[in-house]
N, C-alpha and C. Protein backbone atom coordinates (compact mmCIF):
# COMPACT_ATOMS: atom_id res chain seq x y z
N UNK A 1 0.81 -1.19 0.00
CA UNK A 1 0.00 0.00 0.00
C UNK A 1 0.86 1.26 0.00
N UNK A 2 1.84 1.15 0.89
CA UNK A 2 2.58 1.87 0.83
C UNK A 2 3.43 2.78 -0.62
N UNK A 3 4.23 1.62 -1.05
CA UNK A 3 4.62 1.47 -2.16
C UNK A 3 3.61 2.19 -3.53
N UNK A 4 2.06 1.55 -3.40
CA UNK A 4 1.39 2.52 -4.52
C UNK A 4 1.17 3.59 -4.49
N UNK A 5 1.09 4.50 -3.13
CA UNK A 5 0.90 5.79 -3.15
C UNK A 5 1.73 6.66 -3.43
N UNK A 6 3.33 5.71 -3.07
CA UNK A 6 4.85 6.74 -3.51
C UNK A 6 4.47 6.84 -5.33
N UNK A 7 4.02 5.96 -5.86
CA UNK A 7 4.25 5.52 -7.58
C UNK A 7 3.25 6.44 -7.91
N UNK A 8 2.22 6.48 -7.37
CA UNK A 8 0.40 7.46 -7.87
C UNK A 8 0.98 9.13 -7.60
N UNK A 9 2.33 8.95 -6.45
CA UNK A 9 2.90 10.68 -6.32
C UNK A 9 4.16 10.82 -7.42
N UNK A 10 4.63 9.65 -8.11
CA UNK A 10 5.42 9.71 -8.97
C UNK A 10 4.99 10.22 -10.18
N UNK A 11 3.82 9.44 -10.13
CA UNK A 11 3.52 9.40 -11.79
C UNK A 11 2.32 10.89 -11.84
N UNK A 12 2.25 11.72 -11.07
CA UNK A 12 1.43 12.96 -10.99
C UNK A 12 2.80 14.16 -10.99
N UNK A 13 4.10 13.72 -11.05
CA UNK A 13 4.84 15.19 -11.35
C UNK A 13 5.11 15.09 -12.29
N UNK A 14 5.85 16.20 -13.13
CA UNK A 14 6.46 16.25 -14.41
C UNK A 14 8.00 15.28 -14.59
N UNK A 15 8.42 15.49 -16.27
CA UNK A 15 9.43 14.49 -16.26
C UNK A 15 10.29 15.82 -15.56
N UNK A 16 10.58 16.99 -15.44
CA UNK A 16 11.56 17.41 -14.80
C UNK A 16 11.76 17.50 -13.07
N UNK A 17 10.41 17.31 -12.83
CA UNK A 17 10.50 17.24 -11.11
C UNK A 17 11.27 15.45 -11.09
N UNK A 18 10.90 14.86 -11.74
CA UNK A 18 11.08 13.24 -11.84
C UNK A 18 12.74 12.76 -11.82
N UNK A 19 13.33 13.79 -13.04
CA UNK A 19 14.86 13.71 -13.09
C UNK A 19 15.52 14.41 -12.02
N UNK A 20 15.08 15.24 -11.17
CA UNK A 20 15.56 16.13 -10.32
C UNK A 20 15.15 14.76 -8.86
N UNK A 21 14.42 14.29 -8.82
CA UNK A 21 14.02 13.06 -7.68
C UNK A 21 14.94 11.76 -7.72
N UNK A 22 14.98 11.67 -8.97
CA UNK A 22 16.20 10.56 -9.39
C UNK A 22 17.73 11.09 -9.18
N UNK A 23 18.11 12.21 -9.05
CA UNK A 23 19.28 13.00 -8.94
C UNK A 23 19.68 12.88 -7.31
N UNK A 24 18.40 13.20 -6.59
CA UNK A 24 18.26 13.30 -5.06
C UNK A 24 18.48 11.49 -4.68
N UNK A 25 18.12 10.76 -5.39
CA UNK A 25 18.14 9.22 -4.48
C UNK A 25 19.23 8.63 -4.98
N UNK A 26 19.78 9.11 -6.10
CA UNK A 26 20.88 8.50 -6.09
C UNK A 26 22.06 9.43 -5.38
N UNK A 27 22.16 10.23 -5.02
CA UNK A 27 23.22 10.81 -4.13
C UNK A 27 23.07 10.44 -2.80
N UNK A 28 21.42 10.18 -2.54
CA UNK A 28 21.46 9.55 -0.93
C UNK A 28 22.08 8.33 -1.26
N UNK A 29 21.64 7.35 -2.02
CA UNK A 29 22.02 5.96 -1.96
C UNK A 29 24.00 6.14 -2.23
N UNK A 30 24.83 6.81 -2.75
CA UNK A 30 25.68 7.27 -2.70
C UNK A 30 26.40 7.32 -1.10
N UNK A 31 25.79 8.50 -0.11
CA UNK A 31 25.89 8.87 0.79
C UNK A 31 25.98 7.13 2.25
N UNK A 32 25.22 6.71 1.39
CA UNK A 32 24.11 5.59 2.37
C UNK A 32 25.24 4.53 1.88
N UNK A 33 26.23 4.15 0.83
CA UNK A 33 27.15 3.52 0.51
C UNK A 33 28.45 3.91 1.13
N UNK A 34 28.33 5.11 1.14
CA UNK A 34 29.54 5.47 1.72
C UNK A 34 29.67 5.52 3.25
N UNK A 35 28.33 5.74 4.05
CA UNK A 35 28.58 5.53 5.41
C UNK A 35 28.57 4.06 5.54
N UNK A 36 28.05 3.12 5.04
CA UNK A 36 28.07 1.73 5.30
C UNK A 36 29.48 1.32 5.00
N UNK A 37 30.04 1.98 4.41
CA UNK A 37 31.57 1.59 4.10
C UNK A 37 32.37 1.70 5.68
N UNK A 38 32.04 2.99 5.67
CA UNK A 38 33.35 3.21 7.05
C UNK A 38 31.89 3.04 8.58
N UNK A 39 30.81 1.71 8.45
CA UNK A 39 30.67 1.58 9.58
C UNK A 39 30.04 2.26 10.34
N UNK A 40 29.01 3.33 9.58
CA UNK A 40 28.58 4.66 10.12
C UNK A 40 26.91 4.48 9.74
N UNK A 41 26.61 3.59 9.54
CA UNK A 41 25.37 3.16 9.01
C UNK A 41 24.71 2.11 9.96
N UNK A 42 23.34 2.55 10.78
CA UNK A 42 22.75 1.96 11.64
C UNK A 42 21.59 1.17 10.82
N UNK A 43 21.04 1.80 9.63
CA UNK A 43 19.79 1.17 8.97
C UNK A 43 20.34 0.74 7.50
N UNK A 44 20.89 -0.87 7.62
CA UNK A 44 21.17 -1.07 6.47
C UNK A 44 20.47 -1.21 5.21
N UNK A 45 18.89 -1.71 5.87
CA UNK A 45 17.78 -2.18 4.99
C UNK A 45 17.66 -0.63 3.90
N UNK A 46 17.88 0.38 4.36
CA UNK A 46 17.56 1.55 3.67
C UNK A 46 18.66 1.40 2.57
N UNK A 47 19.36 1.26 2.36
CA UNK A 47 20.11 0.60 0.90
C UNK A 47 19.39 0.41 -0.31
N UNK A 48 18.10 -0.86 0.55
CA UNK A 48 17.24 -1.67 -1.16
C UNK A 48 16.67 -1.31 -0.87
N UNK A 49 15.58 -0.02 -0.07
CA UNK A 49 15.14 0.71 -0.66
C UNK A 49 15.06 1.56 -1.14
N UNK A 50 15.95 2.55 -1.01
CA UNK A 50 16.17 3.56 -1.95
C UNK A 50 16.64 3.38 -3.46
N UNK A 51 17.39 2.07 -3.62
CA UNK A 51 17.24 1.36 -4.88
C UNK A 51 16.00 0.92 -5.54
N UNK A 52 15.65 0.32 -5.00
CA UNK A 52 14.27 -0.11 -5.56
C UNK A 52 13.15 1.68 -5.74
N UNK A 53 13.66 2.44 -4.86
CA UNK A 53 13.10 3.72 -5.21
C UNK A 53 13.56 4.59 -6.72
N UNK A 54 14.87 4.02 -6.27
CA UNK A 54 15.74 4.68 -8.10
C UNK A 54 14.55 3.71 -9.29
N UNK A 55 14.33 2.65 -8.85
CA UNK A 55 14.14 1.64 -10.25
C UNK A 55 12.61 2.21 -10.20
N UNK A 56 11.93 2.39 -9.45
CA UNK A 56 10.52 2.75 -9.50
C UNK A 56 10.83 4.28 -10.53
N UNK A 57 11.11 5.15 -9.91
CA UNK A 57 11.51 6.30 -10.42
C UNK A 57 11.70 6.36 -12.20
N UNK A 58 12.53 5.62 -12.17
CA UNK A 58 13.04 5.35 -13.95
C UNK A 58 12.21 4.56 -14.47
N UNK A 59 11.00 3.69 -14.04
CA UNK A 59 10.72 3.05 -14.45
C UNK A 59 9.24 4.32 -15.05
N UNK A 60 8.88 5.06 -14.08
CA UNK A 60 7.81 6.07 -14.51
C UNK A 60 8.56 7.24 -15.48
N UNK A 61 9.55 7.15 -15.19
CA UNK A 61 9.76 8.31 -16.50
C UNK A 61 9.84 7.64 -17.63
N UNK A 62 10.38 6.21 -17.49
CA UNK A 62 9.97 5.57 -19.16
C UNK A 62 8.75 5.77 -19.62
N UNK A 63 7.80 5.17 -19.13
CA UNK A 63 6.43 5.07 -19.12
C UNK A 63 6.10 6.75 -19.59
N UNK A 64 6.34 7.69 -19.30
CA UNK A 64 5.91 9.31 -19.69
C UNK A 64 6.71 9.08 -20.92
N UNK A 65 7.53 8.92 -21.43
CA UNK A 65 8.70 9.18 -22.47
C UNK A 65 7.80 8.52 -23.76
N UNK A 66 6.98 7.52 -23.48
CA UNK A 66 6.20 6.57 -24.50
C UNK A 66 5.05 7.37 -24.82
C-alpha cells in the first residue's frame, strides 16, 4: 500500500521534477554507501530501498517518455 501511493505521487509530477528526484536518491544511496563503508550506518535495509526507489523512479519516467 505503501509502495502505490509513492508511484500514484510519482507518476502525478512532471518528467523534470522526476529527473531532479532521481538526482536526489541517487546521491542519498551514494551517501548511504559510503557511510556503510566506514561503519557509520545503523539502517542497512535503507540501501534496497532507496534502490528499488531509483528503479521505480526510472521506471515512470519511461512510461511518460512513451
Amino acid at each position: 500500500m505503501k509502495t502505490n501511493k509513492y508511484v500514484e505521487g510519482l507518476q502525478a509530477k512532471t518528467a523534470a521534477e522526476l529527473r531532479e528526484e532521481l538526482v536526489a536518491a541517487k546521491k542519498e544511496l551514494f551517501n548511504l554507501r559510503f557511510q556503510n563503508a566506514t561503519n557509520q550506518l545503523d539502517n542497512t535495509s535503507r540501501i534496497k530501498e532507496v534502490r528499488k526507489n531509483i528503479a521505480r523512479i526510472q521506471t515512470v519516467i519511461t512510461e511518460k517518455s512513451r
